[in-house]
PDB file of N, CA and C in Angstrom:
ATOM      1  N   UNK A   1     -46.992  -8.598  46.956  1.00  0.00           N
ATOM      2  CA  UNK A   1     -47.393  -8.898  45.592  1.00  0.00           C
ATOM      3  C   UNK A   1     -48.427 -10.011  45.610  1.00  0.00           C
ATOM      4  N   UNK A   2     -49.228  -9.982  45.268  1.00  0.00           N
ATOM      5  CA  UNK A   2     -50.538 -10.757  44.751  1.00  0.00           C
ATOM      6  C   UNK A   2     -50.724 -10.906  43.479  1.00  0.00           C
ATOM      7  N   UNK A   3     -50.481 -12.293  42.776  1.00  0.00           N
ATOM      8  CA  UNK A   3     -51.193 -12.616  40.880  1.00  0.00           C
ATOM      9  C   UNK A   3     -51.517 -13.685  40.761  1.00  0.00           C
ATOM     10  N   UNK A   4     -51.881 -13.663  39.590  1.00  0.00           N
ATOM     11  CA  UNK A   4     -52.064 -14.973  39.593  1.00  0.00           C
ATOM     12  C   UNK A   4     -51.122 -15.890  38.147  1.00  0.00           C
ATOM     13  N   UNK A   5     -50.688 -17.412  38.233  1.00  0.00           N
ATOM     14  CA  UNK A   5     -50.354 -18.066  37.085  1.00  0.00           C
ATOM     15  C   UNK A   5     -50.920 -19.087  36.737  1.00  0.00           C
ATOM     16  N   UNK A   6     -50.497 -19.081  35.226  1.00  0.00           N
ATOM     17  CA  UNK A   6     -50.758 -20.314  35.076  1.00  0.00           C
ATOM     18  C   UNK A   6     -50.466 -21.317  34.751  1.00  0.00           C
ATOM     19  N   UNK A   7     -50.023 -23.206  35.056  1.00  0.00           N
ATOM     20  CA  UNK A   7     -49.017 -23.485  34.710  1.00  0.00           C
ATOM     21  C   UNK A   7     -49.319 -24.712  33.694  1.00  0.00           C
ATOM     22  N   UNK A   8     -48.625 -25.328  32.965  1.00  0.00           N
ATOM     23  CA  UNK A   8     -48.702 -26.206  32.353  1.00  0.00           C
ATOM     24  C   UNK A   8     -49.494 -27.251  32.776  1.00  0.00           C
ATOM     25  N   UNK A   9     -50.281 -28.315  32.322  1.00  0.00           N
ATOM     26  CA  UNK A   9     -51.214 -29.445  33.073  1.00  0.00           C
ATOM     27  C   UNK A   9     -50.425 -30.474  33.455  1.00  0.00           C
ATOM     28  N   UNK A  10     -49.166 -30.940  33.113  1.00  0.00           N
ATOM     29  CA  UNK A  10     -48.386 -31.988  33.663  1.00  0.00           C
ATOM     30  C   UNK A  10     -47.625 -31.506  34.867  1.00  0.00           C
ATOM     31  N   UNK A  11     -46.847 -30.028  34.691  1.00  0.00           N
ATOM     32  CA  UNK A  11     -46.641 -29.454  36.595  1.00  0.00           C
ATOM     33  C   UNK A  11     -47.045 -29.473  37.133  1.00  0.00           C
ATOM     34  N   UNK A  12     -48.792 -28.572  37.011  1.00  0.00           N
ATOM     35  CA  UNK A  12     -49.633 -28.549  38.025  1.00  0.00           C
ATOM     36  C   UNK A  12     -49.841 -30.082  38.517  1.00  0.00           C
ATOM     37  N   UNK A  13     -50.176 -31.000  37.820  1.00  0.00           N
ATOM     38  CA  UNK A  13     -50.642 -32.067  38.385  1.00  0.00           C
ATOM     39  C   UNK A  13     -49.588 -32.616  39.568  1.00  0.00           C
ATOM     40  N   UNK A  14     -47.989 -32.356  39.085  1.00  0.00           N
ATOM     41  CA  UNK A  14     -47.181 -32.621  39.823  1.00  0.00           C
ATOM     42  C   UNK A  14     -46.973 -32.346  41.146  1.00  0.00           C
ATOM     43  N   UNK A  15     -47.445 -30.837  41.295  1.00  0.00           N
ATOM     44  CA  UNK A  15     -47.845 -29.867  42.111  1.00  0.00           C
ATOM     45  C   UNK A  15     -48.714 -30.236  42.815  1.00  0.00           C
ATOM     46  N   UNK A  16     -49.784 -30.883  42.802  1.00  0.00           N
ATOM     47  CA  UNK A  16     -50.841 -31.364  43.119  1.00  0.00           C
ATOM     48  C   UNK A  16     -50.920 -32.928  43.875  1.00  0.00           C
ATOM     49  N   UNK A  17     -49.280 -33.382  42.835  1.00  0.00           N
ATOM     50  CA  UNK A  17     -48.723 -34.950  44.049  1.00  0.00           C
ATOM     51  C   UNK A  17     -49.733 -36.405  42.871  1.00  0.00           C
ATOM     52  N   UNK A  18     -50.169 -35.820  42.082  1.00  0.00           N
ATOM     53  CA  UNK A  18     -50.923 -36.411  41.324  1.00  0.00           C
ATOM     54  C   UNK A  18     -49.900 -37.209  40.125  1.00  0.00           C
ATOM     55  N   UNK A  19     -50.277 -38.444  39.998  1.00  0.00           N
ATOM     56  CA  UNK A  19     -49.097 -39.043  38.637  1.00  0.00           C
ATOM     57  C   UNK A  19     -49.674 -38.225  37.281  1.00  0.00           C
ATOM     58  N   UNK A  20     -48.102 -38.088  37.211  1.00  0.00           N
ATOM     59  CA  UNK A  20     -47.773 -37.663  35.469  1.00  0.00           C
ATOM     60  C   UNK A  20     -47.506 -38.611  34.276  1.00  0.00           C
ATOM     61  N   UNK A  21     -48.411 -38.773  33.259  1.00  0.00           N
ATOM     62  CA  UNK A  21     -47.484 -39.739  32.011  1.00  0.00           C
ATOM     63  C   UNK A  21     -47.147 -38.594  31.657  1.00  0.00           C
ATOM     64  N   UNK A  22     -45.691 -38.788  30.977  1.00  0.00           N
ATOM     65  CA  UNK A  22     -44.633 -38.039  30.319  1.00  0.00           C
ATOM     66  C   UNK A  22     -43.465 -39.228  29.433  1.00  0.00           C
ATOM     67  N   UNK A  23     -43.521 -38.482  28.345  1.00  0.00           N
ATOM     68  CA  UNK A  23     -42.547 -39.103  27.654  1.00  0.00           C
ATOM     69  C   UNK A  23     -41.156 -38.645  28.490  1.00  0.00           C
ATOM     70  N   UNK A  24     -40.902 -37.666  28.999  1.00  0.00           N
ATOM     71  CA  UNK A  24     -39.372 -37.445  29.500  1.00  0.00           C
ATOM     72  C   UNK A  24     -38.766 -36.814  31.130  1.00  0.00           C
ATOM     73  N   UNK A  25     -39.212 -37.727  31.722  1.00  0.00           N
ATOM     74  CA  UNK A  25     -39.601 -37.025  33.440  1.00  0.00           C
ATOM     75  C   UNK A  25     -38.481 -36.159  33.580  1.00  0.00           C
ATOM     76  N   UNK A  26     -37.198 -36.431  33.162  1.00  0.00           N
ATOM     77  CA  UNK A  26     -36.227 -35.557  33.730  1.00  0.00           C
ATOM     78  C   UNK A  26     -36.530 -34.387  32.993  1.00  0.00           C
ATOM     79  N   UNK A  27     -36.590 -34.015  31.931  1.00  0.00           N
ATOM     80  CA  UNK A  27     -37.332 -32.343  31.585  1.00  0.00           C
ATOM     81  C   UNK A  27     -38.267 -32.490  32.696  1.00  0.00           C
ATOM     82  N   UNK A  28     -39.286 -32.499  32.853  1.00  0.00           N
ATOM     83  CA  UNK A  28     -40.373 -32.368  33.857  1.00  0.00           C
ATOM     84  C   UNK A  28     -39.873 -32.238  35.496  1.00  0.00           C
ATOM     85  N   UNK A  29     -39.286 -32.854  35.562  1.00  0.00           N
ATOM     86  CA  UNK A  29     -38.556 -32.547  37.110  1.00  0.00           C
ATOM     87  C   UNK A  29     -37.549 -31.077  37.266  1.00  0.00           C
ATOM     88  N   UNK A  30     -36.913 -30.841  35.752  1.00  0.00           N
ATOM     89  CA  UNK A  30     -36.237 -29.689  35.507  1.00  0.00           C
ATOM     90  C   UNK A  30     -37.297 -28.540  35.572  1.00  0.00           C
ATOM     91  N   UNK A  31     -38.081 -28.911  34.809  1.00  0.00           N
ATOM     92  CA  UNK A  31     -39.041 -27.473  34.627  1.00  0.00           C
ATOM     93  C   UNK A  31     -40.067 -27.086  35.649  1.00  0.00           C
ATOM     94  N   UNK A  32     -39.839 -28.319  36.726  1.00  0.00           N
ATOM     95  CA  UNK A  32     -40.528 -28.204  37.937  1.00  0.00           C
ATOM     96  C   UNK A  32     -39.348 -27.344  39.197  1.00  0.00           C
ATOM     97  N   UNK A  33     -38.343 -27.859  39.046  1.00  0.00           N
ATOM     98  CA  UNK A  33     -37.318 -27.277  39.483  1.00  0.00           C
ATOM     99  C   UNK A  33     -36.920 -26.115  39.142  1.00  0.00           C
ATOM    100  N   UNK A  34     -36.894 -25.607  38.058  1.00  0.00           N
ATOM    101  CA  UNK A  34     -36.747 -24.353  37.573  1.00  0.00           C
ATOM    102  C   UNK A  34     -37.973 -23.148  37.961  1.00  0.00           C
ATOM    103  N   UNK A  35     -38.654 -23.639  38.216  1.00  0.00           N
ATOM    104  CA  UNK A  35     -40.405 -23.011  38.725  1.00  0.00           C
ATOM    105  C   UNK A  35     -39.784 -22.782  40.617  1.00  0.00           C
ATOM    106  N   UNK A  36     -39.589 -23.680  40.914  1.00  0.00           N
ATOM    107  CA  UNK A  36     -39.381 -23.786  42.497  1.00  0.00           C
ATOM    108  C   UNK A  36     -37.981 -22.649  42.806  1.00  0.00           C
ATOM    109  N   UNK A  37     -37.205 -22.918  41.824  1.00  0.00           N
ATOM    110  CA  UNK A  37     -36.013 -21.729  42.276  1.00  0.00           C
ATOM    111  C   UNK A  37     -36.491 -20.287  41.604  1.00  0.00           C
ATOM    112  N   UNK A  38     -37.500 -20.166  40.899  1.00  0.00           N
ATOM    113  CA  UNK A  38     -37.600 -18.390  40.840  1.00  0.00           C
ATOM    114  C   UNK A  38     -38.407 -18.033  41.965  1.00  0.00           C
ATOM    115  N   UNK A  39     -39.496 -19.142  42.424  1.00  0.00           N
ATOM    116  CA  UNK A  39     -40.364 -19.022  43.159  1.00  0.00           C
ATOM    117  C   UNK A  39     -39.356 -18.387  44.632  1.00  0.00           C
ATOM    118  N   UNK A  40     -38.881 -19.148  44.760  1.00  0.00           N
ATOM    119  CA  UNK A  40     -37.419 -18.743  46.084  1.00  0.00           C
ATOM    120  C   UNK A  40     -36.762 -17.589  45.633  1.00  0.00           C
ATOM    121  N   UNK A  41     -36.203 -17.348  44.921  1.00  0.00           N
ATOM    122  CA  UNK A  41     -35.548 -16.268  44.656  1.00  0.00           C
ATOM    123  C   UNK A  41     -36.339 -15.200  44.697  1.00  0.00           C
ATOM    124  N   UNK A  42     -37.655 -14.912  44.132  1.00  0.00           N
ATOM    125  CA  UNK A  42     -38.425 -13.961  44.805  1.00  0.00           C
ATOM    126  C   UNK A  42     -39.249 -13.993  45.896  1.00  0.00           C
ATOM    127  N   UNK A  43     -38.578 -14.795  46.660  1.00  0.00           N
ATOM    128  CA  UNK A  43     -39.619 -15.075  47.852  1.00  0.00           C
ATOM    129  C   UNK A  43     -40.886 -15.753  47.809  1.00  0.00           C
ATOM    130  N   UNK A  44     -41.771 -15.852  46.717  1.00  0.00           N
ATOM    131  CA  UNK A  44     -42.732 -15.803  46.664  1.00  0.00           C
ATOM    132  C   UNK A  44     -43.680 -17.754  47.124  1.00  0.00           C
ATOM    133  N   UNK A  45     -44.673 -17.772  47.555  1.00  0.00           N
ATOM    134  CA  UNK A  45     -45.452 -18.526  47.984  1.00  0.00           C
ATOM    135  C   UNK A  45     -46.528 -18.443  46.708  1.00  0.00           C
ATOM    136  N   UNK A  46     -46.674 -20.393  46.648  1.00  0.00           N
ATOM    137  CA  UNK A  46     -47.325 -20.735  45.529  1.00  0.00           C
ATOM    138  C   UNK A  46     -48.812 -21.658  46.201  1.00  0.00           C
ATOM    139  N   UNK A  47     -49.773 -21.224  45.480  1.00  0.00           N
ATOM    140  CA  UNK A  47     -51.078 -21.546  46.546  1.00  0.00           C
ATOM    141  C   UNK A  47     -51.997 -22.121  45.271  1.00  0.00           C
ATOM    142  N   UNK A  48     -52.503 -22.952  45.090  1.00  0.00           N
ATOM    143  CA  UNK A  48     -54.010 -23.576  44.512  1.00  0.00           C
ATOM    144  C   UNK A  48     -55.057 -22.637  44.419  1.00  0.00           C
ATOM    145  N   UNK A  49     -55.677 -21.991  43.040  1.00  0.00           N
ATOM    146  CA  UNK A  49     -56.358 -20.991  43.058  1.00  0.00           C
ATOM    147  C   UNK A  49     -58.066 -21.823  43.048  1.00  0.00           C
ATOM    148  N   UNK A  50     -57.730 -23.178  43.036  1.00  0.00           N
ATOM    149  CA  UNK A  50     -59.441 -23.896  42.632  1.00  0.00           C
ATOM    150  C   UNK A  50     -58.893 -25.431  43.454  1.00  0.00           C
ATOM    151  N   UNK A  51     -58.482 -25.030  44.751  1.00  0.00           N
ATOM    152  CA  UNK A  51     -57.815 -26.148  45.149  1.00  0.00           C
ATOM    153  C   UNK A  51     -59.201 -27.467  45.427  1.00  0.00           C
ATOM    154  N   UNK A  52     -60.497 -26.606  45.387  1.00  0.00           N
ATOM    155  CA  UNK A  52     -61.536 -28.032  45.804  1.00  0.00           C
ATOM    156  C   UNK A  52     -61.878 -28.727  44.349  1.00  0.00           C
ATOM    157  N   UNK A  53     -61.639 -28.045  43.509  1.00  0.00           N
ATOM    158  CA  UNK A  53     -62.108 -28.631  42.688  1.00  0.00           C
ATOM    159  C   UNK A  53     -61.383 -29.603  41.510  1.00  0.00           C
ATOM    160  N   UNK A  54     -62.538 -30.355  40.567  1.00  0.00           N
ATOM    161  CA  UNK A  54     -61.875 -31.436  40.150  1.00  0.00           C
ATOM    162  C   UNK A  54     -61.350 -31.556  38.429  1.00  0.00           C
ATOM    163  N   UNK A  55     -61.826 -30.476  38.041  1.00  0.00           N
ATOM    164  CA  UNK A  55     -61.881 -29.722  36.617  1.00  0.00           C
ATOM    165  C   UNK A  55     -59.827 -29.661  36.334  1.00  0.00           C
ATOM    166  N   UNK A  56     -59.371 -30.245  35.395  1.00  0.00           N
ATOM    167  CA  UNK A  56     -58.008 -30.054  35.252  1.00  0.00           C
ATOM    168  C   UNK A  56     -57.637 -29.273  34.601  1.00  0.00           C
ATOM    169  N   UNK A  57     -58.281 -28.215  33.642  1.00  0.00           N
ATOM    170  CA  UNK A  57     -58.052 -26.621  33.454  1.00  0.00           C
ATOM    171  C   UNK A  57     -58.073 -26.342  34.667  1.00  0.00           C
ATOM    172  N   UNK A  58     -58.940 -26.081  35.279  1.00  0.00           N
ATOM    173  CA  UNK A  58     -58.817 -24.733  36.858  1.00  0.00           C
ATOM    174  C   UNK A  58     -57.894 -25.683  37.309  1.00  0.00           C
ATOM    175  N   UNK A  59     -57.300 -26.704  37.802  1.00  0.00           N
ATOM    176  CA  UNK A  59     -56.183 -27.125  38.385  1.00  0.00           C
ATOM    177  C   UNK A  59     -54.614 -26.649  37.555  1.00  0.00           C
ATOM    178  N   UNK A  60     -54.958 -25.642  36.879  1.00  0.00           N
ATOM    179  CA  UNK A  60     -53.744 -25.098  36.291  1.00  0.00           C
ATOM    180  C   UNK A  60     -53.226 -23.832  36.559  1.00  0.00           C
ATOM    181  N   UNK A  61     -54.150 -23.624  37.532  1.00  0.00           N
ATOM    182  CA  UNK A  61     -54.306 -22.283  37.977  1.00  0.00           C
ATOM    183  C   UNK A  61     -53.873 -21.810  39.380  1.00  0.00           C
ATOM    184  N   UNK A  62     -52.988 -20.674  40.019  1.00  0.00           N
ATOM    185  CA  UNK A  62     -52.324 -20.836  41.225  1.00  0.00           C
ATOM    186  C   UNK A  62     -52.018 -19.578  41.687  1.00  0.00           C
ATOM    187  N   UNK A  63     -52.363 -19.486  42.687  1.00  0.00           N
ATOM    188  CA  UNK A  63     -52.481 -17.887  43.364  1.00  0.00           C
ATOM    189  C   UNK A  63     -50.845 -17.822  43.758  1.00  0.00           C
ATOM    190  N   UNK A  64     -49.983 -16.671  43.381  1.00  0.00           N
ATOM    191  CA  UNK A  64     -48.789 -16.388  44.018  1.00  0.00           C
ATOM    192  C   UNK A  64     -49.054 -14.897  45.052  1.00  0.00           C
ATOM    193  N   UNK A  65     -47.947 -15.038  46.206  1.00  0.00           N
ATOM    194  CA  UNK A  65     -48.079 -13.786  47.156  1.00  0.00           C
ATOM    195  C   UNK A  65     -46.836 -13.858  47.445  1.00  0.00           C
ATOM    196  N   UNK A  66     -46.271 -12.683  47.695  1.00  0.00           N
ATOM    197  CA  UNK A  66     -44.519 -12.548  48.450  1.00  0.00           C
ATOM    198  C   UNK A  66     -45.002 -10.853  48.305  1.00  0.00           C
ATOM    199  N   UNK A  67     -43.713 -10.657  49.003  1.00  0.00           N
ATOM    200  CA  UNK A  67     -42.899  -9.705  49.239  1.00  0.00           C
ATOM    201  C   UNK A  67     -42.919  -8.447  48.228  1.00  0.00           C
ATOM    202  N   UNK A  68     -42.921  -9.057  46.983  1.00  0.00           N
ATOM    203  CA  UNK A  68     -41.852  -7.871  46.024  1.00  0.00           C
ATOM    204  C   UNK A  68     -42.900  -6.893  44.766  1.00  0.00           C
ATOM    205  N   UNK A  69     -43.610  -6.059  45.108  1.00  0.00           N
ATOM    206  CA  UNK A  69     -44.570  -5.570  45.354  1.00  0.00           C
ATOM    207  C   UNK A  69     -44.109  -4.522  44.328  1.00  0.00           C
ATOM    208  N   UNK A  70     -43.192  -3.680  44.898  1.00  0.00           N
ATOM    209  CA  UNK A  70     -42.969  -3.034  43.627  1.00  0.00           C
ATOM    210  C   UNK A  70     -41.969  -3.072  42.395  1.00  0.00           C
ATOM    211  N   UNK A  71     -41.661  -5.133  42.589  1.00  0.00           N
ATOM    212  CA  UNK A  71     -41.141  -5.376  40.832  1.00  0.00           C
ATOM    213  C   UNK A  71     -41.979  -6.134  40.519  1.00  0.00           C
ATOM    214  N   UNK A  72     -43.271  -6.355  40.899  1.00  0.00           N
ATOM    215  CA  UNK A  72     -43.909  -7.034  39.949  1.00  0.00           C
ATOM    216  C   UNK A  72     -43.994  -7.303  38.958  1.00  0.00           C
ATOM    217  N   UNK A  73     -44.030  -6.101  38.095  1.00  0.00           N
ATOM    218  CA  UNK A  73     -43.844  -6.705  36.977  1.00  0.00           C
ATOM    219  C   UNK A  73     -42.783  -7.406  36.326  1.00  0.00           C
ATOM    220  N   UNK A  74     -41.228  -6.478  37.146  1.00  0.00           N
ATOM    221  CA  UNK A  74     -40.295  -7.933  36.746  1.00  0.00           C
ATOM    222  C   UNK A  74     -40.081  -9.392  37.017  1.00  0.00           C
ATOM    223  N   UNK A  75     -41.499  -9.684  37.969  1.00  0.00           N
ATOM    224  CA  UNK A  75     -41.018 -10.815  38.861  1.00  0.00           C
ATOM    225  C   UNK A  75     -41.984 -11.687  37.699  1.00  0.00           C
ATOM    226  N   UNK A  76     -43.183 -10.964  37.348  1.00  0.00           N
ATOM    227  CA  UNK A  76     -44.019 -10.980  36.447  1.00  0.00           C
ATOM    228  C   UNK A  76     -43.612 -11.983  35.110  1.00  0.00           C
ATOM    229  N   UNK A  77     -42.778 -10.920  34.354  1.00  0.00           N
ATOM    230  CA  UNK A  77     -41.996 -11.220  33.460  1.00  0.00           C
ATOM    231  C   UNK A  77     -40.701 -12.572  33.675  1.00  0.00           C
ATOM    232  N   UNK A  78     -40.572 -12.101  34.413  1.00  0.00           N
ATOM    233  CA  UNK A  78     -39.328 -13.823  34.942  1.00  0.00           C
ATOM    234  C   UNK A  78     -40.462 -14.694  34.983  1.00  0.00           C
ATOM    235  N   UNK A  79     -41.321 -14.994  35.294  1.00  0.00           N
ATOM    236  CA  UNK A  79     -42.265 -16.228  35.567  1.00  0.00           C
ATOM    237  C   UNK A  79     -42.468 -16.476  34.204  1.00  0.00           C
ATOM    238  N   UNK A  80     -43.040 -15.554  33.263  1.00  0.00           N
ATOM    239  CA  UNK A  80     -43.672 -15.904  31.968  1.00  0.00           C
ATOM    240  C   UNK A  80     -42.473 -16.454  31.259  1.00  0.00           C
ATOM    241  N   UNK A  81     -41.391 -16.363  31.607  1.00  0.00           N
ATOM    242  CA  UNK A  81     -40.266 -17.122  30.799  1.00  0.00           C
ATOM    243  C   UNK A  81     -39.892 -18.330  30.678  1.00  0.00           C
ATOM    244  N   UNK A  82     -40.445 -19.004  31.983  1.00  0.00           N
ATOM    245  CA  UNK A  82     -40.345 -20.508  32.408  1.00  0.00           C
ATOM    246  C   UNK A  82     -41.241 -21.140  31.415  1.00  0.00           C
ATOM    247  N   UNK A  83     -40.672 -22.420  31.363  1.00  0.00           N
ATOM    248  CA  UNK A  83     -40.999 -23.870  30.317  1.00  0.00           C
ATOM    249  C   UNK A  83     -42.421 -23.906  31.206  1.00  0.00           C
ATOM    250  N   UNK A  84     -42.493 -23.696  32.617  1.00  0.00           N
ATOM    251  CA  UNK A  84     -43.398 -24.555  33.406  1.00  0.00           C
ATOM    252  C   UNK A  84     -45.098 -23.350  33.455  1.00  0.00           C
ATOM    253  N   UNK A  85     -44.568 -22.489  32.741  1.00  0.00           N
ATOM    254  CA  UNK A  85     -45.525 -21.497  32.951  1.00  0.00           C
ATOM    255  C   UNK A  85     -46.222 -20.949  31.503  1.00  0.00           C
ATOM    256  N   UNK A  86     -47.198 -20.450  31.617  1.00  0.00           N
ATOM    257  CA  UNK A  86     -47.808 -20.364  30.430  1.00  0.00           C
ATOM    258  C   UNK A  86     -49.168 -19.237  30.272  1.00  0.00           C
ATOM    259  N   UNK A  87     -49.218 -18.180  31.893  1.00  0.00           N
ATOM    260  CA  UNK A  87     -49.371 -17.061  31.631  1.00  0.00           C
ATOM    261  C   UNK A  87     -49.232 -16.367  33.303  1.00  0.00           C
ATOM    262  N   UNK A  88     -48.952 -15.590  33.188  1.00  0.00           N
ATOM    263  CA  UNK A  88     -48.764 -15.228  34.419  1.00  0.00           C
ATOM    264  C   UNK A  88     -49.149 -13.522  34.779  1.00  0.00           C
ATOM    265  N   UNK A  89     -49.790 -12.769  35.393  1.00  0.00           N
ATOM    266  CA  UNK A  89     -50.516 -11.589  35.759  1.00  0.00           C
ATOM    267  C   UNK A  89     -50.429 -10.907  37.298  1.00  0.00           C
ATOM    268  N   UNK A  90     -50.724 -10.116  37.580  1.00  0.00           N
ATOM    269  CA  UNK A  90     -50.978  -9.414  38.438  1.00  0.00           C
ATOM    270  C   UNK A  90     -52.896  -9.682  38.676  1.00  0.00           C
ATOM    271  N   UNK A  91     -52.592  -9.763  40.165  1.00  0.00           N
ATOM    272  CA  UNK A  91     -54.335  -9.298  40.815  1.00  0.00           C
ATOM    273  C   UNK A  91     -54.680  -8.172  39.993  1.00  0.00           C
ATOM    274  N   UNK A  92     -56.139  -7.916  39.313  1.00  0.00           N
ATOM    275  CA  UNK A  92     -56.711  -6.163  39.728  1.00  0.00           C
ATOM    276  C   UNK A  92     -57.359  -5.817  40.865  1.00  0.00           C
ATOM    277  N   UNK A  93     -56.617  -4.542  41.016  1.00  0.00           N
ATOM    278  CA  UNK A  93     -56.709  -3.752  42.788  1.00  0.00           C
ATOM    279  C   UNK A  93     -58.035  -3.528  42.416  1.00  0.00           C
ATOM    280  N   UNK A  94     -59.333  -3.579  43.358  1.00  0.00           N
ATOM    281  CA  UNK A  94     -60.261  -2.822  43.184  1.00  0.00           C
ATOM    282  C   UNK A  94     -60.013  -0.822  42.987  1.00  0.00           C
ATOM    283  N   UNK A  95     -60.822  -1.048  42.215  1.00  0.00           N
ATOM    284  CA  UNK A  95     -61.248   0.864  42.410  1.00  0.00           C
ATOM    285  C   UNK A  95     -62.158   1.046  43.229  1.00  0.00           C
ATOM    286  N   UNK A  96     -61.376   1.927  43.608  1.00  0.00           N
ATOM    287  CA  UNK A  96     -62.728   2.351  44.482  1.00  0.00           C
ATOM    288  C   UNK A  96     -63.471   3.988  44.120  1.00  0.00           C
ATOM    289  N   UNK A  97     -64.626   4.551  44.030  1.00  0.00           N
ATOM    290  CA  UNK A  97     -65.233   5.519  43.251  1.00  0.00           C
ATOM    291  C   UNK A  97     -65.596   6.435  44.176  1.00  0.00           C
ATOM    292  N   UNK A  98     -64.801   7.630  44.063  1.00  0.00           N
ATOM    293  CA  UNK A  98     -65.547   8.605  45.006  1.00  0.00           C
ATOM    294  C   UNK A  98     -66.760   9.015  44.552  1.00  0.00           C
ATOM    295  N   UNK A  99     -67.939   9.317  45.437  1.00  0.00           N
ATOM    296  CA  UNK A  99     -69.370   9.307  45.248  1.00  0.00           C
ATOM    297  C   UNK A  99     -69.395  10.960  45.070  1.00  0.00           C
ATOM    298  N   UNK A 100     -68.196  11.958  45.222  1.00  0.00           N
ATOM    299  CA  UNK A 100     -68.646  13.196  45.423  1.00  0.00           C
ATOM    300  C   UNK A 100     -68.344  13.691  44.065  1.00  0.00           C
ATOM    301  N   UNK A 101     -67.655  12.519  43.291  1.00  0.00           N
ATOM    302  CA  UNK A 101     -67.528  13.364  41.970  1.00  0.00           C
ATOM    303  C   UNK A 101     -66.162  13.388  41.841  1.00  0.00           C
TER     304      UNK A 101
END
């Protein structure tokens, strides 16, 4: 499975090892925690989709890959449910065009 998400600007930053102001860290450590156990439960690996850059929109942004390929979309749907998340998709596969018609 290959998609992409996207997460809130106070996770990501967290994500990133970067300080957070927050009025309430323990929500924030929860909803960071809650992100980290679906992430495990579907196996899946969480990667920096604009990791050089310095823009804190595109630092909200994060390539996922695992295993589970054909529930994507349920794995899909579990992500978009999290506090810490705020859209979450599938890659598009290229097409590819047969030339003969």
């Amino acid at each position: 499975m290959q998609a992409v998400i996207q997460l809130r600007s106070d996770v990501a930053a967290l994500l990133y090892g970067g300080s957070v102001e927050c009025i309430d860290r323990a929500e924030l450590r929860k909803t960071k925690q809650a992100l980290e156990e679906a992430l495990s439960r579907w196996s899946l690996t969480l990667s920096p989709a604009h990791p050089a850059r310095q823009d804190a929109e595109l630092k909200r942004y994060f390539l996922l890959t695992g295993p589970a390929e054909q529930r994507a979309e349920d794995v899909l749907l579990s992500l978009r449910r999290l506090e810490a998340v705020t859209a979450a998709y599938s890659n598009p596969q290229p097409q590819t065009v047969d030339a003969c018609g």
